[in-house]
C-alpha atoms as a PDB file:
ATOM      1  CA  UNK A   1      -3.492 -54.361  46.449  1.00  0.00           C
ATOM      2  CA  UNK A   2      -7.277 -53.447  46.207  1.00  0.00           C
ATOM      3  CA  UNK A   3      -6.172 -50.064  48.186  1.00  0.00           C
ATOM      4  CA  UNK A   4      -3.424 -49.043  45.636  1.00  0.00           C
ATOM      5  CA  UNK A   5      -6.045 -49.819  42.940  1.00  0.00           C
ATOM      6  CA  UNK A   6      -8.460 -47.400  44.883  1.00  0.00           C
ATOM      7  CA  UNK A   7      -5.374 -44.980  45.285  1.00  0.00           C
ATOM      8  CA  UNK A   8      -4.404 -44.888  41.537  1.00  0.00           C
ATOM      9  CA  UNK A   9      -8.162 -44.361  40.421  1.00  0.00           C
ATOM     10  CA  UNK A  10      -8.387 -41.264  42.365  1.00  0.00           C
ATOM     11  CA  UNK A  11      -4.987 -40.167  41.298  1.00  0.00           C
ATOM     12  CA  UNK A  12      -6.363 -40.997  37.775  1.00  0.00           C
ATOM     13  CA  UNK A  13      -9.326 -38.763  37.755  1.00  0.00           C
ATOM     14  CA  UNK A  14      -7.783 -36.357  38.903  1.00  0.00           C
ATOM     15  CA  UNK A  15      -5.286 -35.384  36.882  1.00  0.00           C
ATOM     16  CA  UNK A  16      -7.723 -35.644  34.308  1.00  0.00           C
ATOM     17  CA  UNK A  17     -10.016 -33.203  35.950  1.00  0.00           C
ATOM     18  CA  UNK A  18      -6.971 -31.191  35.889  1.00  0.00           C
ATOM     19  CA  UNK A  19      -6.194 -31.727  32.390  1.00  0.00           C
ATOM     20  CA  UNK A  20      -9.842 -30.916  31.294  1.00  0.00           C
ATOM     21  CA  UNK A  21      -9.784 -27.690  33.354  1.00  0.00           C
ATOM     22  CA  UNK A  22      -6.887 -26.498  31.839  1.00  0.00           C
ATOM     23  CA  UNK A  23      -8.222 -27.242  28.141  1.00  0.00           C
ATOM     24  CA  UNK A  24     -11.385 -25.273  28.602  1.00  0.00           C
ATOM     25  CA  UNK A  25      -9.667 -22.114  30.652  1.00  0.00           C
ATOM     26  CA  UNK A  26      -9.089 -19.342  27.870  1.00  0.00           C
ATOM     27  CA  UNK A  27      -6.706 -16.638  27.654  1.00  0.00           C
ATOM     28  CA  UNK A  28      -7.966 -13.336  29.067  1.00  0.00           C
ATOM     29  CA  UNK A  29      -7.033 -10.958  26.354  1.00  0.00           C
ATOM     30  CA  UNK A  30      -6.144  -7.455  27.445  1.00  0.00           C
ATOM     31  CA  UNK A  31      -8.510  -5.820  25.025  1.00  0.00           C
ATOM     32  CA  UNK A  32      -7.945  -1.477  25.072  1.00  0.00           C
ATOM     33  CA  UNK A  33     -10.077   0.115  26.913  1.00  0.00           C
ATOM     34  CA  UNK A  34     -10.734   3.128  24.709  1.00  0.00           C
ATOM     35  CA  UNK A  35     -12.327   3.709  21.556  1.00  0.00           C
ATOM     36  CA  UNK A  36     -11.300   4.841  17.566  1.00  0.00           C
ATOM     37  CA  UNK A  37     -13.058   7.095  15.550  1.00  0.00           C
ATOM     38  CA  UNK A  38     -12.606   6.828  12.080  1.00  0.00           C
ATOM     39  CA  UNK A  39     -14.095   9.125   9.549  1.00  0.00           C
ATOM     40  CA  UNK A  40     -14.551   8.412   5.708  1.00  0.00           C
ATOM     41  CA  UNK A  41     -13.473  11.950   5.229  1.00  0.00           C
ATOM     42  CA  UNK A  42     -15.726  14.352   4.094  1.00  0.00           C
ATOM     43  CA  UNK A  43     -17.628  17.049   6.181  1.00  0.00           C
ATOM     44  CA  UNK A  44     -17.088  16.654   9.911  1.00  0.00           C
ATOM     45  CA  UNK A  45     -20.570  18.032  11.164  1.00  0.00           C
ATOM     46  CA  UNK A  46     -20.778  19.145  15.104  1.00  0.00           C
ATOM     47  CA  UNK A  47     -22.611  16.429  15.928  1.00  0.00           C
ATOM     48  CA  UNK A  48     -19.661  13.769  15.181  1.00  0.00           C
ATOM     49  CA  UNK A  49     -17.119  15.811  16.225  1.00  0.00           C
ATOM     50  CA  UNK A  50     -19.019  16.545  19.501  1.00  0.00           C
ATOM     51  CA  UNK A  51     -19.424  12.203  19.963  1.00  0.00           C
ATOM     52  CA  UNK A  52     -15.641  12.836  19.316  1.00  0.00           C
ATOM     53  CA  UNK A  53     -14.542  15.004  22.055  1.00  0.00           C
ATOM     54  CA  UNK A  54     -17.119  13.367  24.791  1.00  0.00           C
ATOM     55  CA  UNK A  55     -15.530   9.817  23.889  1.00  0.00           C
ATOM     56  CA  UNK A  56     -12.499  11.676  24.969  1.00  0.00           C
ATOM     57  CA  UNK A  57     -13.704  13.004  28.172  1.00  0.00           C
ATOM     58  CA  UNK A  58     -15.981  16.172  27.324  1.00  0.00           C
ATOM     59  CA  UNK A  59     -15.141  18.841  29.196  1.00  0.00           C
ATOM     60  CA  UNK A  60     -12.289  17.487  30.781  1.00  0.00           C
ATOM     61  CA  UNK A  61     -11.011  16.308  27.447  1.00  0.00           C
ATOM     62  CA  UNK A  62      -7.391  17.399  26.495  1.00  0.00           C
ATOM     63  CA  UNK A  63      -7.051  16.605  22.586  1.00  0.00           C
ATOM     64  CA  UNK A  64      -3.824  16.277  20.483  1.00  0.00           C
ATOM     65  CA  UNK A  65      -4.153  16.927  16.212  1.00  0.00           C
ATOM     66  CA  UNK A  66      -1.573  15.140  14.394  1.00  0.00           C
ATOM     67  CA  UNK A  67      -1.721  16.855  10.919  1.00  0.00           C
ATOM     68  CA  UNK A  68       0.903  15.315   9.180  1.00  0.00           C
ATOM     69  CA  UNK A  69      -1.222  13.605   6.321  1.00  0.00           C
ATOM     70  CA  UNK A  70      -1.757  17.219   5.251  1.00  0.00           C
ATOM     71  CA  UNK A  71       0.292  18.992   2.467  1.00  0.00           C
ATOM     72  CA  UNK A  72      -0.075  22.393   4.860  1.00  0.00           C
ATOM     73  CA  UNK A  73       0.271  20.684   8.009  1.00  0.00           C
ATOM     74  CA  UNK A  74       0.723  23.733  10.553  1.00  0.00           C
ATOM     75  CA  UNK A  75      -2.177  25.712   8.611  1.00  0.00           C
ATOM     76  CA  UNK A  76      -4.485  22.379   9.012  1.00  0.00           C
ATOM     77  CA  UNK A  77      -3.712  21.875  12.566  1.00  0.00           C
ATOM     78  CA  UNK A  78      -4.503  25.158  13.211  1.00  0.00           C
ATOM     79  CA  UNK A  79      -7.949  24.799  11.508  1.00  0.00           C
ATOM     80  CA  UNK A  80      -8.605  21.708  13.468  1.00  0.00           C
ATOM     81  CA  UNK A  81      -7.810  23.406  16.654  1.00  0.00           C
ATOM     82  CA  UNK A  82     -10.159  26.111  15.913  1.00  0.00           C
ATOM     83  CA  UNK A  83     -12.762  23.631  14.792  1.00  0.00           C
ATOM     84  CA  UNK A  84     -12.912  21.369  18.787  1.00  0.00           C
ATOM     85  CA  UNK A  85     -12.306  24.877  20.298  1.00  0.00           C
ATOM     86  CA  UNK A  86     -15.541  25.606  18.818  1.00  0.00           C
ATOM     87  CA  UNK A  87     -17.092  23.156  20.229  1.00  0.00           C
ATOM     88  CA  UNK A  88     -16.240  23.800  23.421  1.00  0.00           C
ATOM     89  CA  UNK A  89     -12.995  22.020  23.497  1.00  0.00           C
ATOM     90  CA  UNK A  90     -10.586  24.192  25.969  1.00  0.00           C
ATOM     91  CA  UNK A  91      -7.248  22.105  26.115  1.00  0.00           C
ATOM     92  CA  UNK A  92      -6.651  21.232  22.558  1.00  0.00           C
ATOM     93  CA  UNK A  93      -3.467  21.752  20.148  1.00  0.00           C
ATOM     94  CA  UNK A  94      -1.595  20.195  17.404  1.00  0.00           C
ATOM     95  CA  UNK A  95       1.957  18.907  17.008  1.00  0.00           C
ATOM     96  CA  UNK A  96       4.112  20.097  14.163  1.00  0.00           C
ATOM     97  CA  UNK A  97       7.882  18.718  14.082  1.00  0.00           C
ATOM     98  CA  UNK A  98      10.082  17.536  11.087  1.00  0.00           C
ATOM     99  CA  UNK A  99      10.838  13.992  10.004  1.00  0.00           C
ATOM    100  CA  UNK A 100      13.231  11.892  12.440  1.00  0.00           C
ATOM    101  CA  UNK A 101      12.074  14.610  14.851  1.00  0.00           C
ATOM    102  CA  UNK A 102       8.949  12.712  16.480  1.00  0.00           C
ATOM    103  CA  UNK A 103      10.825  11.219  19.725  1.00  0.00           C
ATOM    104  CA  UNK A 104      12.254  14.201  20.826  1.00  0.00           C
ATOM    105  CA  UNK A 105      11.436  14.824  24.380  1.00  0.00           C
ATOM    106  CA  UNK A 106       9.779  18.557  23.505  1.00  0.00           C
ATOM    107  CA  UNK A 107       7.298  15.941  21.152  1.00  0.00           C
ATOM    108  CA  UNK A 108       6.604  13.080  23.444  1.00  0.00           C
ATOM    109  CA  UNK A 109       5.854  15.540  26.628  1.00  0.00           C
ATOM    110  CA  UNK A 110       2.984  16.529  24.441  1.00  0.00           C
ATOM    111  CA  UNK A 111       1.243  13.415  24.818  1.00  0.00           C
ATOM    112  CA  UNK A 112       1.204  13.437  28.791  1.00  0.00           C
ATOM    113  CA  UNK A 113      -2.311  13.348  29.937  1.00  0.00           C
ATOM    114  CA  UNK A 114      -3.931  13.331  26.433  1.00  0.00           C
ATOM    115  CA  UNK A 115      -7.463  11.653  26.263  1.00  0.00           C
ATOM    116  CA  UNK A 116      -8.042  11.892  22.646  1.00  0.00           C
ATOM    117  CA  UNK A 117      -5.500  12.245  19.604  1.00  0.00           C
ATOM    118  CA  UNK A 118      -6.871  12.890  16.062  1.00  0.00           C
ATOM    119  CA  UNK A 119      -5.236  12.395  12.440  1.00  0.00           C
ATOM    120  CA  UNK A 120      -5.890  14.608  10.163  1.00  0.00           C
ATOM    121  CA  UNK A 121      -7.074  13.923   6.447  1.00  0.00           C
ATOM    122  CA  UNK A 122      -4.634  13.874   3.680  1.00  0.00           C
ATOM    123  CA  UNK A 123      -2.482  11.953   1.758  1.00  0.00           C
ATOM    124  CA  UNK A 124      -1.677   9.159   4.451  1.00  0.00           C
ATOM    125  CA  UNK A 125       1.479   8.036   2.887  1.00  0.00           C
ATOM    126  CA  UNK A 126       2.700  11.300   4.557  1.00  0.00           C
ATOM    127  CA  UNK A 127       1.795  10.726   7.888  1.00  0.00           C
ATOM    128  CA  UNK A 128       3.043   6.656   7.755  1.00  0.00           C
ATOM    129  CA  UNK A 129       6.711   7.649   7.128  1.00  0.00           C
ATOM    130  CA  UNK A 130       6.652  10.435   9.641  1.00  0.00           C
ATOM    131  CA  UNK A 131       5.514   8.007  12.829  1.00  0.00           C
ATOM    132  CA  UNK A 132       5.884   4.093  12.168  1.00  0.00           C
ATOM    133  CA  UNK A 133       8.543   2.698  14.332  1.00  0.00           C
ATOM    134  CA  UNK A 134       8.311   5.644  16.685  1.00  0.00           C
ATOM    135  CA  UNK A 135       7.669   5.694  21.141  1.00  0.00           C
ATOM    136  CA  UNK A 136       5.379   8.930  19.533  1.00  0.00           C
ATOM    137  CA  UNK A 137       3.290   6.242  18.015  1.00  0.00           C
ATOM    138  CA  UNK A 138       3.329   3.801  20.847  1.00  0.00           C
ATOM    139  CA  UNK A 139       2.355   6.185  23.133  1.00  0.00           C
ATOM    140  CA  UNK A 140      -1.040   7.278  21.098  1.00  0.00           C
ATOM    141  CA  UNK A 141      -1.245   3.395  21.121  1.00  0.00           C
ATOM    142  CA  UNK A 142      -0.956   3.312  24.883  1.00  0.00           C
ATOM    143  CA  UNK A 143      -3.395   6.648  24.805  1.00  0.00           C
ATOM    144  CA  UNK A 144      -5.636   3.790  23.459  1.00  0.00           C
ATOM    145  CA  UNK A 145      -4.993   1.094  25.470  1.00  0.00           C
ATOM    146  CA  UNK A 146      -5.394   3.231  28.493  1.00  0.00           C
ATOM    147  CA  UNK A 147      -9.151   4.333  27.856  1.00  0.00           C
ATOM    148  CA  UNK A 148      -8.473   7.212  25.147  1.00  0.00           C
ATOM    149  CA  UNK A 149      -9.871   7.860  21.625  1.00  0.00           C
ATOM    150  CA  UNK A 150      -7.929   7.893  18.722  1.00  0.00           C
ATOM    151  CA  UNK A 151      -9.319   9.591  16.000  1.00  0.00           C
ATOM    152  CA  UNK A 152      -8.596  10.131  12.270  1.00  0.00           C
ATOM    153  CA  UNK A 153     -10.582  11.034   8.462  1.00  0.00           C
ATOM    154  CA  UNK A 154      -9.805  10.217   5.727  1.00  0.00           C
ATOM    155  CA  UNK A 155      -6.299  10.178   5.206  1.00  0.00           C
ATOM    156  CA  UNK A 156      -6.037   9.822   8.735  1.00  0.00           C
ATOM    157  CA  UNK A 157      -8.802   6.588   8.442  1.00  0.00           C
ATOM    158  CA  UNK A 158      -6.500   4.502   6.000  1.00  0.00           C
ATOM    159  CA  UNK A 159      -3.857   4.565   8.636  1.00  0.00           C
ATOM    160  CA  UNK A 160      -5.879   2.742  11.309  1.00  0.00           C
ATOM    161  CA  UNK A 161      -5.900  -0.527   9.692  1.00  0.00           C
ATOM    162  CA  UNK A 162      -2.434  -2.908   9.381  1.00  0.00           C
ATOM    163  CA  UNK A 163      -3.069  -3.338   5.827  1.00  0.00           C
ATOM    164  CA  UNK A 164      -3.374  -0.210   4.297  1.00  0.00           C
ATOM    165  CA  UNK A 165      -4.164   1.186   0.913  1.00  0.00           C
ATOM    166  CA  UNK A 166      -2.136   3.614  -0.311  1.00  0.00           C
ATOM    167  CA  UNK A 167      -4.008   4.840  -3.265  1.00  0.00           C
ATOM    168  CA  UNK A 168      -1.970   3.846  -5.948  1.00  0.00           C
ATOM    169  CA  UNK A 169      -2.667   0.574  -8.119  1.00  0.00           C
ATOM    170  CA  UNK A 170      -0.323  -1.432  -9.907  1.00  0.00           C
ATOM    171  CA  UNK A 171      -1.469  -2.382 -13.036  1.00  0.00           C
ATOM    172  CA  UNK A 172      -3.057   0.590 -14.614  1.00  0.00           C
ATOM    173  CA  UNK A 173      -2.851   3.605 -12.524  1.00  0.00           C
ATOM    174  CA  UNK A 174      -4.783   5.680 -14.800  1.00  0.00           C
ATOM    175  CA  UNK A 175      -8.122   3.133 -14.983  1.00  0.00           C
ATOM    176  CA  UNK A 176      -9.368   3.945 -11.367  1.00  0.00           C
ATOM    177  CA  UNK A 177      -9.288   0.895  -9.993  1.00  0.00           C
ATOM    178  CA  UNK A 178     -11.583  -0.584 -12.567  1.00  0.00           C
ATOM    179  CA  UNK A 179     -10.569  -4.060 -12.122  1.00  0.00           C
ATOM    180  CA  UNK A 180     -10.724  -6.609  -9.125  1.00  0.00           C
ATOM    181  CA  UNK A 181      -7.263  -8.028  -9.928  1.00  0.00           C
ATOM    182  CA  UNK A 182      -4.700  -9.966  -7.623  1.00  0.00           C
ATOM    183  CA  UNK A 183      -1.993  -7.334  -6.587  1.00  0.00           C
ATOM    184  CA  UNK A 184      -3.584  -4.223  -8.088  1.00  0.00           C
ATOM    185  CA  UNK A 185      -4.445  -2.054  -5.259  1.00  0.00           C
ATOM    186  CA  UNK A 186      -1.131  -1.438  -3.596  1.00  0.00           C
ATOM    187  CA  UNK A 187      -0.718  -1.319   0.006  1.00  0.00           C
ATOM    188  CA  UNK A 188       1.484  -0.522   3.063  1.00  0.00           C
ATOM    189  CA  UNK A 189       2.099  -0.606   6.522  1.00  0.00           C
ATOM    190  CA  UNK A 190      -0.396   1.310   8.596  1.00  0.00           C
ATOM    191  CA  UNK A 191      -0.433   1.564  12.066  1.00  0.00           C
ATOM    192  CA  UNK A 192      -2.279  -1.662  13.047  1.00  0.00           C
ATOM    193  CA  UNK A 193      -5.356   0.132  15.463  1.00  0.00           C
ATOM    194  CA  UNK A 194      -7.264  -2.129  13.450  1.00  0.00           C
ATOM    195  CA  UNK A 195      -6.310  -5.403  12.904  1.00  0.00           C
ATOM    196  CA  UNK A 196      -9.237  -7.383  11.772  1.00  0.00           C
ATOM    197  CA  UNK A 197      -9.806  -5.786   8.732  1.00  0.00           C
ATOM    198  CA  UNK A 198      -8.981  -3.719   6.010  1.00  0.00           C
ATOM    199  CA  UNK A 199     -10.387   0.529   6.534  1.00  0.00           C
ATOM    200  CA  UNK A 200     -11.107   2.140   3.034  1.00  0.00           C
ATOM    201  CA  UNK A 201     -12.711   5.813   3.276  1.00  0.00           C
ATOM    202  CA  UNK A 202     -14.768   8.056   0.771  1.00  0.00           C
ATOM    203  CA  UNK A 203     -16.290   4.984   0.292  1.00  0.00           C
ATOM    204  CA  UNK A 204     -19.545   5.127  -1.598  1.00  0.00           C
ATOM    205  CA  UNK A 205     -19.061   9.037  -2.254  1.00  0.00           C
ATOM    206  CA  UNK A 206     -15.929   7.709  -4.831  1.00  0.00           C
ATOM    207  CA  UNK A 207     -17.412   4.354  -5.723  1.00  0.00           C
ATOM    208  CA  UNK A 208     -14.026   2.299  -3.769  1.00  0.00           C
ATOM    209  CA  UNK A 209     -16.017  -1.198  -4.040  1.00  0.00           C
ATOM    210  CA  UNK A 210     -13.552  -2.575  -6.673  1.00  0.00           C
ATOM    211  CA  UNK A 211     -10.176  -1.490  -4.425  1.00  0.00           C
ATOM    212  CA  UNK A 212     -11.442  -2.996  -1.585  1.00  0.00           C
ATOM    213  CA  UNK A 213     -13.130  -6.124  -2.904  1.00  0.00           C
ATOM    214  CA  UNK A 214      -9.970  -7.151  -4.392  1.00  0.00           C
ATOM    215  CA  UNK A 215      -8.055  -6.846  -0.930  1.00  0.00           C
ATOM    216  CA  UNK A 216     -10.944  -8.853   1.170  1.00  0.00           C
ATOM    217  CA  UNK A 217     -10.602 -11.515  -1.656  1.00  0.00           C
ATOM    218  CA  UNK A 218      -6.824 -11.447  -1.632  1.00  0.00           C
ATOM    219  CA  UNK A 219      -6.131 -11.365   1.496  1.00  0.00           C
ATOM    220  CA  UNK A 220      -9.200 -13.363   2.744  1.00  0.00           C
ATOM    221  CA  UNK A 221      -9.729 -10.088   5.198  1.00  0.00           C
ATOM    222  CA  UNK A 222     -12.983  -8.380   6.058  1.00  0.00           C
ATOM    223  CA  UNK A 223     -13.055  -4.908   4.514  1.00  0.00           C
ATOM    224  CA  UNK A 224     -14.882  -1.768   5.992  1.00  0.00           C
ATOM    225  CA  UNK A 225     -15.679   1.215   3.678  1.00  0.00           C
ATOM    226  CA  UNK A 226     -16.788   4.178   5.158  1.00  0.00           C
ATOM    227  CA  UNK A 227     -18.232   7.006   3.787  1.00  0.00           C
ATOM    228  CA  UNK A 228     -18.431  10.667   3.935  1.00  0.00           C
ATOM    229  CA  UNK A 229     -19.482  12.617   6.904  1.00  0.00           C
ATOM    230  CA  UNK A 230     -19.975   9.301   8.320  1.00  0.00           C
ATOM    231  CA  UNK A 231     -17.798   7.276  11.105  1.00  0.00           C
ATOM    232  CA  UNK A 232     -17.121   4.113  13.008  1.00  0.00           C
ATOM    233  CA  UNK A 233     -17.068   3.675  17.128  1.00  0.00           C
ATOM    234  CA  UNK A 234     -14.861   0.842  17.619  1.00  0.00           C
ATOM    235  CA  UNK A 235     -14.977  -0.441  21.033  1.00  0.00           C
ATOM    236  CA  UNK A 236     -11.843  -2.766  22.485  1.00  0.00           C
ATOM    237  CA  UNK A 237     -13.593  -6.176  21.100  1.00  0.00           C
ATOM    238  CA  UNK A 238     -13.639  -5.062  17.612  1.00  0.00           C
ATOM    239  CA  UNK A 239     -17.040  -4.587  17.665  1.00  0.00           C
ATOM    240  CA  UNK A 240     -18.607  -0.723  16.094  1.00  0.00           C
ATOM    241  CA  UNK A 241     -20.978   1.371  16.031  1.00  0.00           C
ATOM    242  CA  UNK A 242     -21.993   3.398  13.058  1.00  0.00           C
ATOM    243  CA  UNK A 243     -22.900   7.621  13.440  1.00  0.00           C
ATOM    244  CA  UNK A 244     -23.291  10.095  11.164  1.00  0.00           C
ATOM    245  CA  UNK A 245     -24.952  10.991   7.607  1.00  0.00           C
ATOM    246  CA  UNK A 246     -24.259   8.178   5.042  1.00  0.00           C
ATOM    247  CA  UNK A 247     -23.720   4.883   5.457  1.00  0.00           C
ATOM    248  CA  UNK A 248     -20.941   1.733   5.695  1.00  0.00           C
ATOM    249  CA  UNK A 249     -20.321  -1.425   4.139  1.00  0.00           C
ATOM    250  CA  UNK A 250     -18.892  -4.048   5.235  1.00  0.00           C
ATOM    251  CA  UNK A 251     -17.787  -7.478   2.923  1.00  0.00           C
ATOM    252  CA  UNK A 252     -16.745 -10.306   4.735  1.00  0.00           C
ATOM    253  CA  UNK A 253     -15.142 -13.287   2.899  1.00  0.00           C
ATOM    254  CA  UNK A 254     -17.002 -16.723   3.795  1.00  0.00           C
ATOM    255  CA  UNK A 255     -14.872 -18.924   1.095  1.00  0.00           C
ATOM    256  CA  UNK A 256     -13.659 -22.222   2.169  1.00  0.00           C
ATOM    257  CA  UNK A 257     -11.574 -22.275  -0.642  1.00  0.00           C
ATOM    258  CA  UNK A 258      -7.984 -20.180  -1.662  1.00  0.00           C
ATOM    259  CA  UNK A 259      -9.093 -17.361  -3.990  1.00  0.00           C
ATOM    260  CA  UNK A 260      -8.748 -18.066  -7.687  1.00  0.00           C
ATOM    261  CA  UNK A 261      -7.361 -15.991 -10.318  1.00  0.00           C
ATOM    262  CA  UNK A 262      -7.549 -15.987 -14.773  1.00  0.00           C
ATOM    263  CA  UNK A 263      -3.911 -15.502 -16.544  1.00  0.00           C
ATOM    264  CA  UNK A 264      -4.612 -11.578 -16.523  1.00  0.00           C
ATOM    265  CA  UNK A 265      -4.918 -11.749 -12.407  1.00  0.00           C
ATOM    266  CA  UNK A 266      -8.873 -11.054 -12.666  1.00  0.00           C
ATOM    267  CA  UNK A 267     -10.103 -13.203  -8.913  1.00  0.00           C
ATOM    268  CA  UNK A 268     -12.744 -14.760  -8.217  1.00  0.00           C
ATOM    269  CA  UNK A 269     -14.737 -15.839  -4.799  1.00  0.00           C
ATOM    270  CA  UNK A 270     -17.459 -17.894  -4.293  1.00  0.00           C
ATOM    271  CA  UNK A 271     -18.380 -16.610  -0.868  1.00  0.00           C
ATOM    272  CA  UNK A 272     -18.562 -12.593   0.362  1.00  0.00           C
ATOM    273  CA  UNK A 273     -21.189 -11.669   2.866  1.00  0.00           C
ATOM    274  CA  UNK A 274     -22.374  -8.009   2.002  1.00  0.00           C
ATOM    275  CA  UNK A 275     -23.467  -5.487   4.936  1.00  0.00           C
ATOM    276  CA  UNK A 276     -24.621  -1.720   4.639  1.00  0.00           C
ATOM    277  CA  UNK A 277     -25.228  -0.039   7.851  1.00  0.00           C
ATOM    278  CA  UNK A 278     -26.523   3.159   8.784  1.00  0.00           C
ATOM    279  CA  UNK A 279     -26.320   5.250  11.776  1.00  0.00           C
ATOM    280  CA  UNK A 280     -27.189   3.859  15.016  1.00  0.00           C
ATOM    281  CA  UNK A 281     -26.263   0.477  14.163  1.00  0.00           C
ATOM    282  CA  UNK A 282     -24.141  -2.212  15.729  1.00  0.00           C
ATOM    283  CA  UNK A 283     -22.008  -4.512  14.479  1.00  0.00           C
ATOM    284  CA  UNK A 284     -18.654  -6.833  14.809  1.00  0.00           C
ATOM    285  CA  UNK A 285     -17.069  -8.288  11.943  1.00  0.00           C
ATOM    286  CA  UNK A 286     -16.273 -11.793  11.878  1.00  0.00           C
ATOM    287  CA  UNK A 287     -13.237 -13.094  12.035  1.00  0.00           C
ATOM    288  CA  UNK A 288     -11.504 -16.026  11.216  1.00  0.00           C
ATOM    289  CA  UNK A 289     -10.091 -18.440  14.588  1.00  0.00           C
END
């Protein structure tokens, strides 16, 4: 009897050494092993583009412009072309095709061995109909995953994040967003590079603070607004650096509570941490678990 005792014990502890060991084990995440780019639009000096173009291999770098945001898409690929070959670039071009058109095999083979793709700026409710829900999209995506850069300004910034802000508000489209209202600034489907937070561009240049506010406060989000002839390095974790001219902000809702709003929509929040960073600096947004 006193050996069975002994016998269960053992068993005892150690299933719950087990047990313990698979509580504090976490999931590796398979974070991408490239970086993003994203430009709050502006002028695109040699110096970022250059940060660009060695993220995406330097010299070896074979670079593919997506200018679909743009209202002359050929003649703004062409530009953008001209612009990395400038620079040094050797193996760059850009993709032109129609709508429906993006899976076709003469499209997708231009993606083989790419190291850097770049969206050009825009109006990026063009470029979102032409590519969600495509394997053209899935393979920039996989561009990404792989140890590419993806790239984009302006127009071609607002498409990084999920949530994306289409430009258009709801309420009064003629007051310039001069409200932070609940539903106001409308918003799409982008294509998700960025999933932690919501990516506004021409940030301080335009004075966005009241479009993007009321998203972080709606949608209890972190919000990044970038400026002009500034960008963002995001690495795999999520975490950025900032280069360029101008500067970023970042507000990052520390509430407890739901968001509140009046009878006219007007919110409120009792909790946004404020950040402005400038060039050279680090940072990582936080995010709720």
């Amino acid at each position: 009897m006193k050996k069975l005792s002994i016998i269960y014990c053992a068993l005892f502890l150690f299933s719950a050494c087990q047990t313990a060991e698979q509580k504090t084990e976490e999931p590796v995440k398979n974070l991408p092993k490239g970086h993003l780019f994203i430009l709050g639009g502006g002028d695109r000096t040699p110096q970022l583009m250059g940060r660009f173009i060695d993220l995406a291999g330097g010299k070896d770098a074979k670079i593919l412009i997506v200018p679909f945001a743009s209202e002359d898409a050929e003649g703004t690929g062409a530009y953008q072309v001209e612009e990395l070959q400038n620079l040094g670039c050797t193996a760059v071009e850009y993709v032109f095709f129609a709508k429906g058109e993006a899976d076709l095999d003469t499209n997708l083979l231009k993606l083989d061995g790419v190291t850097g793709v770049f969206f050009s700026g825009g109006d990026q409710n063009r470029l979102t109909p032409m590519l969600l829900g495509t394997t053209f999209l899935e393979k920039i995506k996989e561009i990404y995953r792989q140890g590419g850069v993806v790239g984009g300004t302006s127009a071609g910034a607002a498409v990084m994040s999920k949530i994306m802000i289409t430009g258009e508000e709801k309420n009064d489209p003629e007051s310039n967003f001069s409200c932070i209202k609940d539903g106001n600034v409308l918003t799409s489907e982008g294509f998700g590079f960025v999933d932690f937070a919501v990516i506004d561009q021409h940030f301080i240049q335009r004075k966005r603070e009241n479009r993007l506010l009321s998203l972080v406060v709606e949608h209890q989000m972190p919000g990044i607004g970038i400026d002009e002839s500034t960008a963002i390095i995001v690495s795999g974790d999520g975490s950025f650096e900032v280069a360029g001219h101008r500067s970023v902000m970042v507000f990052e809702p520390q509430s407890t509570t739901p968001p509140r709003s009046d009878a006219d929509g007007n919110m409120s929040s009792d909790g946004i941490l404020l950040k402005i960073l400038l060039s050279g600096d680090h940072y990582k947004v936080k995010t709720k678990e």
